[in-house]
Protein backbone atom coordinates (compact mmCIF):
# COMPACT_ATOMS: atom_id res chain seq x y z
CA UNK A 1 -6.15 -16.53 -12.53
CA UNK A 2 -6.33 -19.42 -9.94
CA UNK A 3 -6.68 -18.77 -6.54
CA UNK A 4 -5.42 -20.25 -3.14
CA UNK A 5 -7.48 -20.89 -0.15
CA UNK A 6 -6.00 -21.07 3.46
CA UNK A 7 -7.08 -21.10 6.87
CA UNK A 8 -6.45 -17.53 8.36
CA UNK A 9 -5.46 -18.33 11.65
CA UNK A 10 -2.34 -20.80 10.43
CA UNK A 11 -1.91 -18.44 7.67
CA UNK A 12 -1.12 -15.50 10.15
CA UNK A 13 0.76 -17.78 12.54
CA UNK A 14 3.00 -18.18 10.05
CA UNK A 15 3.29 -14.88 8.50
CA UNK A 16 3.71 -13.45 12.18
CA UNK A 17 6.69 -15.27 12.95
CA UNK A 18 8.50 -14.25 9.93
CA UNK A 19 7.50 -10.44 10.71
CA UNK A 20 8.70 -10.48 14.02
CA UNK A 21 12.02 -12.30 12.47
CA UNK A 22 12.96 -10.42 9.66
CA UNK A 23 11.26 -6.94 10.59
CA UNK A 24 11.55 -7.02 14.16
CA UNK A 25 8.16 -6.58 15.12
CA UNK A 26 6.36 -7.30 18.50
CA UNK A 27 4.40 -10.06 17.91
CA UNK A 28 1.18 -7.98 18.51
CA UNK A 29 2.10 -5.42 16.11
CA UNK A 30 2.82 -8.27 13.03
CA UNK A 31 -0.38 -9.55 14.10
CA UNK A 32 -2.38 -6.40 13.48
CA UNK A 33 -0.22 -5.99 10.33
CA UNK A 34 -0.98 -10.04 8.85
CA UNK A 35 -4.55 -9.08 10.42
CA UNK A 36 -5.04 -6.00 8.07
CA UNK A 37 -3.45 -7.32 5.10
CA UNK A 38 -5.71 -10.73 5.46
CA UNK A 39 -8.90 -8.58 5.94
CA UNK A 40 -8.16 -6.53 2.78
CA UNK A 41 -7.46 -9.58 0.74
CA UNK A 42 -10.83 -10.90 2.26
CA UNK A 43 -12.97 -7.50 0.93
CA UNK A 44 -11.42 -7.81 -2.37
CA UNK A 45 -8.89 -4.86 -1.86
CA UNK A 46 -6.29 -7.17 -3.30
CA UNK A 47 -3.92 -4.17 -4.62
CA UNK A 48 -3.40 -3.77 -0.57
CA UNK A 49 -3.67 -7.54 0.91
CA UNK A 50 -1.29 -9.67 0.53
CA UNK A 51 0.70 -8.69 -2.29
CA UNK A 52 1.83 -6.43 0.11
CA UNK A 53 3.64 -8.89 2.29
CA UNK A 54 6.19 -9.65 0.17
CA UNK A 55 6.69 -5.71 -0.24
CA UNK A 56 7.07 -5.02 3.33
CA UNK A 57 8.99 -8.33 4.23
CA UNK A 58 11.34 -8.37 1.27
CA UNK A 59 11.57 -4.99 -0.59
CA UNK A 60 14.47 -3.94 2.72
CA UNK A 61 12.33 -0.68 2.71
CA UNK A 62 11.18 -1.44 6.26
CA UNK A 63 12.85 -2.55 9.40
CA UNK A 64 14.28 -3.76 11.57
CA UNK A 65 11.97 -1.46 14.27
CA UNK A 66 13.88 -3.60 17.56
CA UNK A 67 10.94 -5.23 19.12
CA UNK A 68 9.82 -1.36 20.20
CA UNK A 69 6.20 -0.49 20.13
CA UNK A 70 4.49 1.49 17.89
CA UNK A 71 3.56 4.99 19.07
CA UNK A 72 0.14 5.89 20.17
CA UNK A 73 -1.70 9.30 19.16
CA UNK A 74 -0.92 11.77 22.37
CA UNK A 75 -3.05 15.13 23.09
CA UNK A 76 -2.20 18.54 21.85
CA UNK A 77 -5.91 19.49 23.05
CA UNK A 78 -9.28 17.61 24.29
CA UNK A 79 -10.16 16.99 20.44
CA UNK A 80 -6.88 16.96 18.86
CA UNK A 81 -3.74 14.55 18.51
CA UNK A 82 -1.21 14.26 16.58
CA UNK A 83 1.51 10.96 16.13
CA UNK A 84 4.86 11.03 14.60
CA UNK A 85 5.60 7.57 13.04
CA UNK A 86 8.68 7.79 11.85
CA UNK A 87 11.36 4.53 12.16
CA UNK A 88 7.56 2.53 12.84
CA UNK A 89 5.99 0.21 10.41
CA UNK A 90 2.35 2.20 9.42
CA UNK A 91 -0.36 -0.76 9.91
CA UNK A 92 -0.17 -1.05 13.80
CA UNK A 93 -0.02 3.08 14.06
CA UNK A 94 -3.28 3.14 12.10
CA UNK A 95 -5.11 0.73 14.27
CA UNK A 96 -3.91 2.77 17.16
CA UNK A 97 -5.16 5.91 15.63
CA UNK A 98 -8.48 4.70 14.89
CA UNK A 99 -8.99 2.77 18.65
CA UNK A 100 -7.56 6.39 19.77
CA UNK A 101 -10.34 8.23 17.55
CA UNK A 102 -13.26 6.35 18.30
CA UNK A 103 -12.73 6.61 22.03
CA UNK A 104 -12.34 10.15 21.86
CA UNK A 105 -15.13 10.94 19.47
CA UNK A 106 -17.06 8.83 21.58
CA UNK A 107 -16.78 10.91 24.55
CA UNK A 108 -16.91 14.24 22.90
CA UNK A 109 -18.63 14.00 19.35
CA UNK A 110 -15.35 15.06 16.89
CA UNK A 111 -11.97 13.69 17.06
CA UNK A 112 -9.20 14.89 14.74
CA UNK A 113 -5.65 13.15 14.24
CA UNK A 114 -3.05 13.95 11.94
CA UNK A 115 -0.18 11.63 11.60
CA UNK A 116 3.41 12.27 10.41
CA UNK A 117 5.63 9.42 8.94
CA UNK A 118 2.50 6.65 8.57
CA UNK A 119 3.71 4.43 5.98
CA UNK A 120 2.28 2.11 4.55
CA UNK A 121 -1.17 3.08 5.95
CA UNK A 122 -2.23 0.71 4.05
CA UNK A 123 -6.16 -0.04 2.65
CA UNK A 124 -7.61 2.44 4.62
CA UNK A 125 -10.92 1.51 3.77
CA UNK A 126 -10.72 -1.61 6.28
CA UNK A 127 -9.87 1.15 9.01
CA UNK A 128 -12.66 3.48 7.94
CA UNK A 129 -14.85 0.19 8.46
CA UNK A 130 -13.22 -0.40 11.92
CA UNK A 131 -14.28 2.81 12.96
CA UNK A 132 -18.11 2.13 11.66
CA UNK A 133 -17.67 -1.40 14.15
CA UNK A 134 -17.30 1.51 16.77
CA UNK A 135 -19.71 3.44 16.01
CA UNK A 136 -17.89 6.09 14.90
CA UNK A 137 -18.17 7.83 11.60
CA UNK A 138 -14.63 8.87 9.97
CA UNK A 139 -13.19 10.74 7.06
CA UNK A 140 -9.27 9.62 6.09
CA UNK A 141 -6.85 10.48 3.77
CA UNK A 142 -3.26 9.29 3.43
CA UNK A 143 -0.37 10.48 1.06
CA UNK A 144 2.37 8.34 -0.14
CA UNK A 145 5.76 8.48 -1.56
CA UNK A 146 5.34 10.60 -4.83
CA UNK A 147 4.15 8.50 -7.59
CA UNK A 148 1.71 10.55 -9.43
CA UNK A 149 2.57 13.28 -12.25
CA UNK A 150 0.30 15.95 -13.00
CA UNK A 151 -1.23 15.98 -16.92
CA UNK A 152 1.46 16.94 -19.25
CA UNK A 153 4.11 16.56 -16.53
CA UNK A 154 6.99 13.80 -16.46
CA UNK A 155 7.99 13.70 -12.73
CA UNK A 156 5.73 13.13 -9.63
CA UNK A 157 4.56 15.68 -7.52
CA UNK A 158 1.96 13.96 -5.25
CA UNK A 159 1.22 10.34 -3.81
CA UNK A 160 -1.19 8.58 -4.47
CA UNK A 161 -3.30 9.56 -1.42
CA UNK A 162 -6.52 8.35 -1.63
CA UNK A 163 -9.75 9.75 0.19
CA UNK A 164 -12.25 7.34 2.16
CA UNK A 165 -15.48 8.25 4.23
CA UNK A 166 -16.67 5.96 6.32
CA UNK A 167 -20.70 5.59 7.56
CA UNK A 168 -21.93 2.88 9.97
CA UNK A 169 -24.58 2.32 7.99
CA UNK A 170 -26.90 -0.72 8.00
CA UNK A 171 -26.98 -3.56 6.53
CA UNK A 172 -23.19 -2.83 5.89
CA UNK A 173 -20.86 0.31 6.43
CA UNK A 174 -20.73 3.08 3.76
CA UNK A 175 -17.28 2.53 2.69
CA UNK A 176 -16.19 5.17 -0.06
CA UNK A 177 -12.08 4.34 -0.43
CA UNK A 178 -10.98 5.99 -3.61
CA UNK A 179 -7.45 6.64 -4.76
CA UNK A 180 -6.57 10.14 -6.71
CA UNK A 181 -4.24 8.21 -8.90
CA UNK A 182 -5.71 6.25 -12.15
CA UNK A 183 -4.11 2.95 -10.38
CA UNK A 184 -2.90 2.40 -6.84
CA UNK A 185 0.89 1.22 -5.94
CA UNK A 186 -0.56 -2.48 -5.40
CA UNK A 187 -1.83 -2.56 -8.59
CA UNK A 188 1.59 -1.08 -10.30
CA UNK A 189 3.22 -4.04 -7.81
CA UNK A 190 0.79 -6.99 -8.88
CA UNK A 191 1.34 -5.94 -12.94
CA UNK A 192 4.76 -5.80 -12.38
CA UNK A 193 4.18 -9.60 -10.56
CA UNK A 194 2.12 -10.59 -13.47
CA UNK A 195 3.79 -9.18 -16.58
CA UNK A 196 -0.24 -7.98 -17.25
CA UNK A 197 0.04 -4.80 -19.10
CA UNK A 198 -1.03 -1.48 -17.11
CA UNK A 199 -4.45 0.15 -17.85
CA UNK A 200 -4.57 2.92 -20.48
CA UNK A 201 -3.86 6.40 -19.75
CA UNK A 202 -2.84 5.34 -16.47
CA UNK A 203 1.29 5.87 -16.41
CA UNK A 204 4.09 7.52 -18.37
CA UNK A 205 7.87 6.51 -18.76
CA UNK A 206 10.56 8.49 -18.66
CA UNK A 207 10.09 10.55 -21.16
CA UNK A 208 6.71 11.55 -19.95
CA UNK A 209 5.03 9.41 -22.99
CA UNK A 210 2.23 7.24 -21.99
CA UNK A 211 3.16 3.47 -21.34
CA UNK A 212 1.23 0.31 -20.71
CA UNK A 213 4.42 -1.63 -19.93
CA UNK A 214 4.87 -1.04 -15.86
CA UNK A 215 8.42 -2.89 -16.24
CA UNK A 216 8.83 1.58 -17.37
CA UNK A 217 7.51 2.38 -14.22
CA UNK A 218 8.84 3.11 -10.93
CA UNK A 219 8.01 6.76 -9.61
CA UNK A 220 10.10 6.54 -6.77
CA UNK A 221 13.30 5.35 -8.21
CA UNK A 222 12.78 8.26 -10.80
CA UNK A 223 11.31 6.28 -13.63
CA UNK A 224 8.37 7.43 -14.60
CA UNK A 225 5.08 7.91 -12.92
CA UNK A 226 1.56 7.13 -12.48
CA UNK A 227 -1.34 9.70 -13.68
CA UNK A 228 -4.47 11.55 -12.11
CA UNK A 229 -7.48 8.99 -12.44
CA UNK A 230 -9.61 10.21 -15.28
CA UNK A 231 -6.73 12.05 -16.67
CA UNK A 232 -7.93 14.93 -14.92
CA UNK A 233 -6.40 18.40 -13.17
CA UNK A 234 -9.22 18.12 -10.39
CA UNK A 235 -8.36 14.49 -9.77
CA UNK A 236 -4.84 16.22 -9.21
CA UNK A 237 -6.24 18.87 -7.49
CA UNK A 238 -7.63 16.25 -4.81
CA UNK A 239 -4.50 14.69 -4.34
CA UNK A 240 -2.65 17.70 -3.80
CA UNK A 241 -5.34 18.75 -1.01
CA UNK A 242 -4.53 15.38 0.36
CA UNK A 243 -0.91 16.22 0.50
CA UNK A 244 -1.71 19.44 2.43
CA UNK A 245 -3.83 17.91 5.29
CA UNK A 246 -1.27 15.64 5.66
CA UNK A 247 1.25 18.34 6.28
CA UNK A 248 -1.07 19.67 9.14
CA UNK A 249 0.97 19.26 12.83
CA UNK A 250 4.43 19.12 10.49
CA UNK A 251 7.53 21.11 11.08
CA UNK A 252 8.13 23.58 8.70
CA UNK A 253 11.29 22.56 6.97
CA UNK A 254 10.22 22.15 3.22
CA UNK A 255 13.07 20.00 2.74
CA UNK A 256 11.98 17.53 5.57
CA UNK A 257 8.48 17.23 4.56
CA UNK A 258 8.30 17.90 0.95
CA UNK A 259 8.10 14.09 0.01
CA UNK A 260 6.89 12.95 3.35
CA UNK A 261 3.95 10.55 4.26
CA UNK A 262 1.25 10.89 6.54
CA UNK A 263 -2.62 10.78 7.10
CA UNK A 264 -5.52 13.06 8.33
CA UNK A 265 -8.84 11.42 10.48
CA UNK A 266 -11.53 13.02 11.78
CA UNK A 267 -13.56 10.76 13.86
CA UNK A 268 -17.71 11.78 14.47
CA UNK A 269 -18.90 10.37 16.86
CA UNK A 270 -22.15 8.35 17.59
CA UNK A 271 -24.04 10.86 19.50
CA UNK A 272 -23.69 13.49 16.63
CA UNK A 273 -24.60 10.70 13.79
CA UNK A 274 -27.59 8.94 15.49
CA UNK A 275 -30.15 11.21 14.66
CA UNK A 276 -29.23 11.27 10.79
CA UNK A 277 -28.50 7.33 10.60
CA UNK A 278 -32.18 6.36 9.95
CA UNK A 279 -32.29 8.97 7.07
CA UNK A 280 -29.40 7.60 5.86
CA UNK A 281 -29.98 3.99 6.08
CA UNK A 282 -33.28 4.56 4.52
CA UNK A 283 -32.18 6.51 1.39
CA UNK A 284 -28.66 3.57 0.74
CA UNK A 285 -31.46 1.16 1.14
CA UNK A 286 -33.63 2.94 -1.27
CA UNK A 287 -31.02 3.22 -3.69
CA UNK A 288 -29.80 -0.36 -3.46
CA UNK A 289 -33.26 -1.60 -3.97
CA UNK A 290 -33.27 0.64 -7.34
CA UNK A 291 -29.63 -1.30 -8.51
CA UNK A 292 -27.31 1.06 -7.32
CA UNK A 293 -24.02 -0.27 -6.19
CA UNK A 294 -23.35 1.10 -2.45
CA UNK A 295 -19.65 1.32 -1.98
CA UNK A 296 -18.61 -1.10 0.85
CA UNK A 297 -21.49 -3.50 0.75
CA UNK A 298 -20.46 -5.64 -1.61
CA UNK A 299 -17.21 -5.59 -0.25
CA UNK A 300 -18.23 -5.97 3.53
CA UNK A 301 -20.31 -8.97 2.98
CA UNK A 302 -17.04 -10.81 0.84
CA UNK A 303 -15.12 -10.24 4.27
CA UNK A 304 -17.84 -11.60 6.64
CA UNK A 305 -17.87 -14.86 4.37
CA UNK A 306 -14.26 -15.25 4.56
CA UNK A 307 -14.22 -14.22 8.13
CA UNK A 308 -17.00 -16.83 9.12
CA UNK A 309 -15.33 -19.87 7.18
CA UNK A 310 -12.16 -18.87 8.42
CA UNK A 311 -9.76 -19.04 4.99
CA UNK A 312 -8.41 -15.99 2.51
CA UNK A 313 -8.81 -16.91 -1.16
CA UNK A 314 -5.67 -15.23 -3.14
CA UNK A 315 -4.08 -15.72 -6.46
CA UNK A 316 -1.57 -18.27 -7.42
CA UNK A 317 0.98 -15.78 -8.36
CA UNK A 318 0.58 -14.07 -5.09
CA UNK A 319 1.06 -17.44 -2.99
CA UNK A 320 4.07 -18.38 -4.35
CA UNK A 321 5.37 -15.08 -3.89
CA UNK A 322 4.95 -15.34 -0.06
CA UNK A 323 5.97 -19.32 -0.58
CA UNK A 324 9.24 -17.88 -1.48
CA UNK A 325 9.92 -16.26 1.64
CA UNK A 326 7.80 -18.77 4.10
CA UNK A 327 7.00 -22.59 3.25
CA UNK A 328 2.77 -22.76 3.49
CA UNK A 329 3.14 -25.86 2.82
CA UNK A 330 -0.27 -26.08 0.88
């Protein structure tokens, strides 16, 4: 597939202005938004760069939010704080939550934060390694509307909620950023772009029968659903857990939350890691050397090359996408 290269900062300019337009957005809050969904593309997280702004700018799931800004984590006690996120776009309330997390964990070792109505969190992976840029440690996991079906079931139960650790380890962070479903909701989005047939085993129809074909697939509009990666119960079994830490600080109206959204930090701070970081750096280094992939490295250094040249590299299909919407004028 061929690829597009533009300069970031005229890319986001431009992407910026139509978020504020079309979404409402302060302009600081579609800049942290553009800002994410460039980085991502950057890493190679292209399921969640920026594919994505055509979902958020055109799907009319989002918006207008009326130029308001986006809430901030607030105390319930020294080491704990929740945010409700509802009527907010999810990008700018992450960043908040992780600034929020590393100051506090800074200070006092642990921070935990549990956020209601966070949607789209986004690749949380790039916020795992913002919180390694502050020295902070952090374990994340987000849920998301319902897509995934247990084995053997037809209709969604869970999002697709991934799980990411984060390690400021050197060279590069530790950056583990797995989702529990056998393909994300970018990837569902960028077949259903392409016409490129789904991976095996990794959605169903209606009818609960396996499908390659993701025009049969869309969980949310009751049409099928994506599976469990490895087709397996304790791949489920994750996401579920997912779901439930993401119901911590939630009211208890099983109506109101059962299909909700949300995420779950805890932030370590540097004075509880820095006596274990030269183990650990030693032992990723060790491995490395031996030919083991270390997740995040490979992607960190792809986003300081991008970052240093200044340009994001992404597919044809995906430019003139966002062409549609906003003239680039490559």
């Amino acid at each position: 597939m061929s690829q597009i290269s533009l300069n970031t900062e005229e890319l986001s300019h431009k992407l910026n202005s139509y978020l504020s337009q079309i979404l409402e957005l302060l302009p600081e809050d579609a800049s942290e938004t553009n800002n994410h969904l460039i980085r991502a593309e950057q890493s190679g997280k292209v399921d969640h760069g920026l594919i994505r702004f055509k979902y958020i700018a055109d799907s009319g799931k989002f918006g207008p939010f009326g130029f308001k800004s986006s809430p901030h984590p607030e105390k319930v006690t020294e080491t704990y704080f929740q945010v409700n996120g509802k009527n907010n776009l999810g990008y700018p309330i992450m960043k908040n939550i992780v600034d929020t997390g590393c100051e506090v964990c800074e200070r006092d070792g642990l921070c935990v934060i549990s956020g209601d109505s966070v949607y789209p969190s986004g690749a949380i992976g790039d916020w795992a390694r913002l919180a390694c840029s502050k020295r902070s440690a952090v374990i994340i996991v987000s849920s998301s509307p319902h897509r995934v079906a247990p084995i053997g079931a037809k209709k969604p139960v869970v999002g697709t909620n991934p799980i990411c650790i984060g390690i400021p380890s050197a060279p590069e962070f530790f950056i583990s950023d797995s989702s529990m479903s056998a393909i994300t909701h970018g990837q569902l989005l960028l077949s259903q772009l392409t016409g490129d047939a789904l991976p095996e085993n990794s959605a169903i129809n209606s009818c609960g029968k396996p499908t390659t074909d993701s025009s049969q697939v869309f969980p949310t509009k009751g049409l099928g659903a994506l599976l469990p990666f490895g087709g397996s119960h304790k791949s489920f079994a994750l996401a579920m857990a997912v779901e439930l830490l993401t119901k911590i600080g939630k009211s208890s109206d099983l109506a109101q939350i059962s299909n909700s959204t949300g995420v779950f930090c805890v932030f370590i701070g540097p004075k509880i890691l820095e006596s274990g970081m030269p183990l650990i750096n030693d032992w990723l280094n060790k491995q490395k050397n031996d030919g083991i992939r270390i997740p995040g490295w490979e992607s960190g250094k792809s986003l300081k090359k991008f970052s240093e040249k200044g340009i994001v590299e992404f597919s044809k299909q995906t430019y003139l996408e966002i062409n549609r919407l906003i003239n680039l004028k490559k």
